[in-house]
Protein backbone atom coordinates (compact mmCIF):
# COMPACT_ATOMS: atom_id res chain seq x y z
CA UNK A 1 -8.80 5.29 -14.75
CA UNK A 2 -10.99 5.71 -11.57
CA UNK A 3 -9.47 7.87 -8.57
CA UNK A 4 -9.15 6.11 -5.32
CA UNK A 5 -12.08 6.97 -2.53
CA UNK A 6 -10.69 7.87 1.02
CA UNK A 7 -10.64 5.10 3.39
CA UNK A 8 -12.98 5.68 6.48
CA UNK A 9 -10.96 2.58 8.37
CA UNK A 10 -7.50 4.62 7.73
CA UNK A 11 -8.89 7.82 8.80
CA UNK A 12 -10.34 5.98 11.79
CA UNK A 13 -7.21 4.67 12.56
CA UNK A 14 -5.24 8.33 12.33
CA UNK A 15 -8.12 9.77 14.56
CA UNK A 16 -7.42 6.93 17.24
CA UNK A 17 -3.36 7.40 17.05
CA UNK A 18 -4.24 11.43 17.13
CA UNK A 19 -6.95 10.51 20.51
CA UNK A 20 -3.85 8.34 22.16
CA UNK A 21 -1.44 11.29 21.61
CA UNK A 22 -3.41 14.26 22.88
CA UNK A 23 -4.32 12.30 26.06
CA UNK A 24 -0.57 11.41 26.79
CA UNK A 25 0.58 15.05 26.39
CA UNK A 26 -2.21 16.07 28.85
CA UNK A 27 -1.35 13.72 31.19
CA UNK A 28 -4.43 12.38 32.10
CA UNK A 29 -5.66 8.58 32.30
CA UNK A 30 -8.70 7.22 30.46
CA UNK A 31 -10.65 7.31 33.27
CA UNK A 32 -9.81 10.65 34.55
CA UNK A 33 -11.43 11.87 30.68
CA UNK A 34 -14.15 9.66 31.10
CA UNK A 35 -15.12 11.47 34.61
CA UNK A 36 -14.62 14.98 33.16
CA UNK A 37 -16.85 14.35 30.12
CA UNK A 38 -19.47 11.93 32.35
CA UNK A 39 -18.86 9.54 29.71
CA UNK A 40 -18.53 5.34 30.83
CA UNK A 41 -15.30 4.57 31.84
CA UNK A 42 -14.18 2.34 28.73
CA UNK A 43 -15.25 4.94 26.10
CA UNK A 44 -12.19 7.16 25.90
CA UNK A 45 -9.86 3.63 25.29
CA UNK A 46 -12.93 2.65 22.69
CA UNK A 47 -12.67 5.68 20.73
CA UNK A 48 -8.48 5.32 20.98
CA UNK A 49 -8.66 1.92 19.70
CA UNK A 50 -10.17 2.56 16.27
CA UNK A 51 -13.05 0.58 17.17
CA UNK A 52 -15.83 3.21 16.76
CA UNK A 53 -17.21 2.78 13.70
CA UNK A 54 -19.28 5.94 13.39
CA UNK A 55 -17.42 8.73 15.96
CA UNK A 56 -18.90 11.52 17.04
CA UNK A 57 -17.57 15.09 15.55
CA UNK A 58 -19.52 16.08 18.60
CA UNK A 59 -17.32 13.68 20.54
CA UNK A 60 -14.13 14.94 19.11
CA UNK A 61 -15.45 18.71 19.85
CA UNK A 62 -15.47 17.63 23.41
CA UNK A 63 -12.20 16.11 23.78
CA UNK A 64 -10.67 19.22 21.81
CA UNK A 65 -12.08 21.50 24.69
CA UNK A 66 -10.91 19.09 27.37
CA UNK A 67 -7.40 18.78 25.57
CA UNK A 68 -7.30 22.46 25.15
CA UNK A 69 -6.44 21.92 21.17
CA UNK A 70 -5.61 24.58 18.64
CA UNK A 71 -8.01 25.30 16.13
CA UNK A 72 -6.34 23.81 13.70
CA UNK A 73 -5.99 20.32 15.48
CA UNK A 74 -9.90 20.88 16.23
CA UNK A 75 -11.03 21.20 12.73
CA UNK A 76 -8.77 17.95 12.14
CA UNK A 77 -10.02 15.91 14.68
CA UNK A 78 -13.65 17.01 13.51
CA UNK A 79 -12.43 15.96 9.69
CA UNK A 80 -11.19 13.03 10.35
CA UNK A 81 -14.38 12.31 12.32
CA UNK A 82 -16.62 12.76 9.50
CA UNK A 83 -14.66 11.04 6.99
CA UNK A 84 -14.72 8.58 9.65
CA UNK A 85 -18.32 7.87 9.63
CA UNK A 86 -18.54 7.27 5.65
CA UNK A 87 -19.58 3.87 4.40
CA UNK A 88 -16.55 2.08 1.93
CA UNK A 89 -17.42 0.66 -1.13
CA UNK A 90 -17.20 -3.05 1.36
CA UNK A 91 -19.84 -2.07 3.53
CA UNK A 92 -22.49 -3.85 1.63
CA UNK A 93 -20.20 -7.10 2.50
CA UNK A 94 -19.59 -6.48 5.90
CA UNK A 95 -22.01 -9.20 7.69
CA UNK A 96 -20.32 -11.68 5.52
CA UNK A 97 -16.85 -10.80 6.41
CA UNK A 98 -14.40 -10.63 9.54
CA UNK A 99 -14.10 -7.19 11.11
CA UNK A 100 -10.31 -7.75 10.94
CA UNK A 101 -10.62 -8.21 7.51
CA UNK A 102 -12.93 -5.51 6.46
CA UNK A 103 -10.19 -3.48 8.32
CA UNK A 104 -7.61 -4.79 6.25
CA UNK A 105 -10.03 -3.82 3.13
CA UNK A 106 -10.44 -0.64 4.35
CA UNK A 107 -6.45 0.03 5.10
CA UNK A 108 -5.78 -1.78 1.60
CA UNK A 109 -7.76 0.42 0.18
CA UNK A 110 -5.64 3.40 0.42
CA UNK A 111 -2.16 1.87 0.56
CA UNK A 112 0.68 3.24 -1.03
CA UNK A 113 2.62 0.00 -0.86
CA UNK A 114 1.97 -3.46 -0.20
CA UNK A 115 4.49 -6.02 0.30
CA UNK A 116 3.18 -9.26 -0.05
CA UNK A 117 4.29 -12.93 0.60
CA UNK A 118 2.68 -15.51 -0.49
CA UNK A 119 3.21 -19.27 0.48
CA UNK A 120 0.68 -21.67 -0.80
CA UNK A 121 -2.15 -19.59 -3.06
CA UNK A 122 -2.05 -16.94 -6.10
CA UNK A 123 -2.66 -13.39 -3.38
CA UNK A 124 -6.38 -12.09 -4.25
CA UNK A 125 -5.21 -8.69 -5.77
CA UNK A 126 -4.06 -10.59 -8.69
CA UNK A 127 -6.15 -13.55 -8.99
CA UNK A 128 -8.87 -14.23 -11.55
CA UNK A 129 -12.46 -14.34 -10.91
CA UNK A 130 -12.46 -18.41 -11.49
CA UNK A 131 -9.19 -18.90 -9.51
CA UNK A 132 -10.61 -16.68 -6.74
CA UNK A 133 -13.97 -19.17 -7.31
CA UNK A 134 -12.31 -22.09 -7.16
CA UNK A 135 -10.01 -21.17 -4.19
CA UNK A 136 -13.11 -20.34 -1.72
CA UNK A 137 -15.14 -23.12 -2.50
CA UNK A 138 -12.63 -25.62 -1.64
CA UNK A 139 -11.10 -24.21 1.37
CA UNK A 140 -14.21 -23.28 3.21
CA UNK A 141 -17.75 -24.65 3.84
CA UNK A 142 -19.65 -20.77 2.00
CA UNK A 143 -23.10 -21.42 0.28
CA UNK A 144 -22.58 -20.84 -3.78
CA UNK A 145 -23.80 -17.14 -2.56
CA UNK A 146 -21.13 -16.51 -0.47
CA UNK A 147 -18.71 -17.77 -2.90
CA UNK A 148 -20.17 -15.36 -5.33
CA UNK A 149 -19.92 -12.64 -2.51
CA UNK A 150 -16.39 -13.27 -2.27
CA UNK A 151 -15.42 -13.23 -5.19
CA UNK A 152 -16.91 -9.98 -5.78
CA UNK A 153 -15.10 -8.38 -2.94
CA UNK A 154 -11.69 -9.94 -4.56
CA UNK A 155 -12.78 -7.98 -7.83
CA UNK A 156 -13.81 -4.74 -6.14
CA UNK A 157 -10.21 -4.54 -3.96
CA UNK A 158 -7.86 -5.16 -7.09
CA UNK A 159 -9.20 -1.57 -8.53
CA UNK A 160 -6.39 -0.28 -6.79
CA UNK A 161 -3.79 -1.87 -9.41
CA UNK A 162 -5.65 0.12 -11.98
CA UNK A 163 -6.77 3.48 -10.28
CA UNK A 164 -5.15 6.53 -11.52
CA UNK A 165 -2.91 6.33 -8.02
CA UNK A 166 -1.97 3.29 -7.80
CA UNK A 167 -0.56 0.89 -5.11
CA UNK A 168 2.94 -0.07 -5.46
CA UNK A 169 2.47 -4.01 -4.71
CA UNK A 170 5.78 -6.03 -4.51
CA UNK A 171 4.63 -9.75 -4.21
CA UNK A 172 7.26 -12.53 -3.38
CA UNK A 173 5.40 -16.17 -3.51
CA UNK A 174 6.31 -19.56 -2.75
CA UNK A 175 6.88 -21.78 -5.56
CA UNK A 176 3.94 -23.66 -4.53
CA UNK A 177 1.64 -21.29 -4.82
CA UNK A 178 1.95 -21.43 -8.41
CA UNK A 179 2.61 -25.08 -8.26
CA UNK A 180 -0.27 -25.99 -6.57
CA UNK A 181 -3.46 -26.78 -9.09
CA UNK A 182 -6.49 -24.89 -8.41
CA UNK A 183 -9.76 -25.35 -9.99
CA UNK A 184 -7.99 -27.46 -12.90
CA UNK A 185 -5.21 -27.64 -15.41
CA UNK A 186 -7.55 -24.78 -17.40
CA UNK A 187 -8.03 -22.35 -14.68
CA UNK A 188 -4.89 -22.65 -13.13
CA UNK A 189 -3.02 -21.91 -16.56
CA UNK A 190 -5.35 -18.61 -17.13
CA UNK A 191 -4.67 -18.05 -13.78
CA UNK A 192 -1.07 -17.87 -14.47
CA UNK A 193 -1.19 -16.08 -17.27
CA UNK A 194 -2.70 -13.57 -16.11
CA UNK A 195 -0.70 -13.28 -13.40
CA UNK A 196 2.31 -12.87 -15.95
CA UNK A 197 0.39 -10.13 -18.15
CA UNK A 198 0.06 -8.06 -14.97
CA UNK A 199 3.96 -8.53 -14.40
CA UNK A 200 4.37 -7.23 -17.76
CA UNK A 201 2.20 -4.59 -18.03
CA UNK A 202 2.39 -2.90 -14.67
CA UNK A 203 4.91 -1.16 -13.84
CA UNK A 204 4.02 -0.67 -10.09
CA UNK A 205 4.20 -4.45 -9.78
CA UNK A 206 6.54 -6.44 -8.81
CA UNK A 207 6.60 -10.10 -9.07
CA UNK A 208 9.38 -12.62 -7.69
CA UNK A 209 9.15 -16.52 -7.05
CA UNK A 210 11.35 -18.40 -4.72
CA UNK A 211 12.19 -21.66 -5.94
CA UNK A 212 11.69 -24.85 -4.53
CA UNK A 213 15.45 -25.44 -4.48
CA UNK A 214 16.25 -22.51 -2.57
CA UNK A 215 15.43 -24.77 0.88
CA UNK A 216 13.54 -23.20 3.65
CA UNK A 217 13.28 -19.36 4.23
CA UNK A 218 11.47 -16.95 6.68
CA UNK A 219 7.98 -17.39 4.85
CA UNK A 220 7.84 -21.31 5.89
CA UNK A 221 5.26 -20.39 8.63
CA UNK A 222 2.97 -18.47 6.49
CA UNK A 223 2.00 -15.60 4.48
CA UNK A 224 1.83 -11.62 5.39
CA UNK A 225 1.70 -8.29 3.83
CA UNK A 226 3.21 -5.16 5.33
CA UNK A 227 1.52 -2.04 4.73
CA UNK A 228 2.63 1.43 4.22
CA UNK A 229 0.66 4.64 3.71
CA UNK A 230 0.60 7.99 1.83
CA UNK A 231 0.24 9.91 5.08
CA UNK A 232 3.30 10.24 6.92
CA UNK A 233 1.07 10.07 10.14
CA UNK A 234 -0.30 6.64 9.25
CA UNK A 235 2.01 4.30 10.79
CA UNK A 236 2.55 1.10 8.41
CA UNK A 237 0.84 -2.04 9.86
CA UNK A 238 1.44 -5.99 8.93
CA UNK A 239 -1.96 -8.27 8.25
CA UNK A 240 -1.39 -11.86 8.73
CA UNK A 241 -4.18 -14.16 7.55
CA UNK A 242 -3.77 -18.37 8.81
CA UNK A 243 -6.85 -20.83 9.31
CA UNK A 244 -7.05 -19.74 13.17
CA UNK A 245 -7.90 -16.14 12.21
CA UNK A 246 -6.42 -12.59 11.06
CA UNK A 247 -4.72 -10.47 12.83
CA UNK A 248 -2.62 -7.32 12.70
CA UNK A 249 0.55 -6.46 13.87
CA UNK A 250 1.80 -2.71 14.49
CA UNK A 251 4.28 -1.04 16.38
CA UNK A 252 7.81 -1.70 16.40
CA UNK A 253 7.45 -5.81 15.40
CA UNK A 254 6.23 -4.84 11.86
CA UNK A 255 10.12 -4.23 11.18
CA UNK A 256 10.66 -7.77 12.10
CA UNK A 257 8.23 -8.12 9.04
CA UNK A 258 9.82 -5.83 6.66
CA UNK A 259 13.22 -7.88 7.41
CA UNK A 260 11.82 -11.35 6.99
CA UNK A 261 10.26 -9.82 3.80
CA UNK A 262 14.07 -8.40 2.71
CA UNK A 263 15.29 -11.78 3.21
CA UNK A 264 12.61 -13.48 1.03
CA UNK A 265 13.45 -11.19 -1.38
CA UNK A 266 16.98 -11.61 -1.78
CA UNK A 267 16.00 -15.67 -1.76
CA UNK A 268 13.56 -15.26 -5.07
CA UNK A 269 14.26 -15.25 -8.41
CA UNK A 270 14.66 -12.20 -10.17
CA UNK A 271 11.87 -10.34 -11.84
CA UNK A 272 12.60 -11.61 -15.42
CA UNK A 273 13.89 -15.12 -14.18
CA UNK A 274 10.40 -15.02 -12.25
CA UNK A 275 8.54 -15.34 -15.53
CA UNK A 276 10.57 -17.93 -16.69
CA UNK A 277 9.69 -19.82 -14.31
CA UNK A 278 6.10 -19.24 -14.49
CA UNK A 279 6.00 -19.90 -18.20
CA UNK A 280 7.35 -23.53 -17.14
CA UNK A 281 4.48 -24.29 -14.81
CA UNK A 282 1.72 -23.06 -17.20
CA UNK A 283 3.18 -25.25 -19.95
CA UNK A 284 3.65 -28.13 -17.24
CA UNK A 285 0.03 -27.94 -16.97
């Protein structure tokens, strides 16, 4: 099985945490770097905010002066710089996609855990290639190329289920996502069944359903996915996707996540009752 490449986004995003940190301890503003390095005034907050896509070692050699770094946290900052600038394996897709959710691509990408809810659709690290089809053609207005982009990015991020480190996902879904017919009886039974195999035959997977009859639960207003990470300095992060847009949520409120995400746990079926379940809709269809 294929090793996992470093994500550039997540070591963009530890360089930016690392650039926040060192500036606190020294006690100086943004602008106040900005002055001493006769850079414009919105660059040190730029490079803080993860937003650089290519930083400059030569950046980070300046801010190690100014910060008066060891050599140790120099030759990090100038690591994570370069691994920064690498191209993932989504860069090809880029001008088709969101920035927010390349980022999430990028932060997927090197995961260690993902927990997942799911309200009305089949999540795209487990869907099939005609599900994932289906599912972009009829809820946006893509030419048959984009479609076909899509659903090659889908395919590319679920390597991680099958890399030789692999995510632990945890997915708890709505009954309606796998209620609700997509792209026909046919497709939405292979879709289901495939969804099933990959219960079965993963071990890093976990797969629960809440029923219909269990009423309403913290999910009702729509799907996320809390994120966690191998590094312990790579804080986790939440990525919430709705027709308005994507965004990500970080800080102390992602624990707000992980307890809605408890509670929707404790709500779904069991694993093994899960499948049951499952099996019913398939045959329903």
């Amino acid at each position: 099985m294929p090793e996992r490449a470093p994500s550039p986004t997540l070591r963009r995003r530890r360089l930016s945490s690392i650039l926040r940190e060192l500036r606190d301890a020294s006690g100086m503003s943004a602008e106040e770097v900005a002055g001493r390095l006769e850079w414009g005034k919105g660059k040190p907050l730029y490079l803080e905010s993860g937003q650089g896509v290519r930083p400059s070692p030569h950046d980070m050699s300046r801010l190690a002066d100014l910060y008066g770094v060891t050599e140790a946290q120099r030759e990090e900052l100038m690591e994570l710089a370069r691994a920064a600038r690498l191209k993932g394996w989504w860069s090809p897709f880029s001008k088709q996609l969101s920035l927010v959710y390349t980022t999430y691509i990028g932060l997927e990408a090197e995961a260690a855990a993902l927990r997942a809810f799911q309200l009305a659709m089949i999540p795209g690290l487990v869907q099939t290639e005609e599900y994932a089809r289906a599912l972009i053609s009829g809820s946006t207005e893509l030419s048959a190329d984009e479609v076909e982009q899509r659903v090659e990015v889908r395919a590319k991020r679920q390597m991680i289920l099958t890399a030789d480190d692999p995510v632990k996902l945890w997915l708890v879904l709505d009954e309606a996502a796998i209620r609700r017919i997509v792209g026909g009886p046919d497709v939405m039974r292979a879709q289901l069944q495939h969804l099933m195999e990959l219960a079965r035959t993963l071990p890093h997977l976990r797969l629960q359903v809440v029923p219909f009859g269990g009423g309403a639960h913290p999910g009702v207003v729509g799907a996320f996915t809390v994120l966690r990470f191998p590094h312990a300095s790579d804080a986790p992060a939440v990525y919430i996707e709705s027709v308005g847009g994507q965004l990500f949520v970080e800080g102390g409120d992602v624990e707000e996540y992980d307890d809605a995400f408890d509670r929707l746990a404790a709500a779904a079926l069991p694993p093994a009752d899960t499948i049951t379940l499952i099996t019913a809709a398939a045959s329903d269809l």
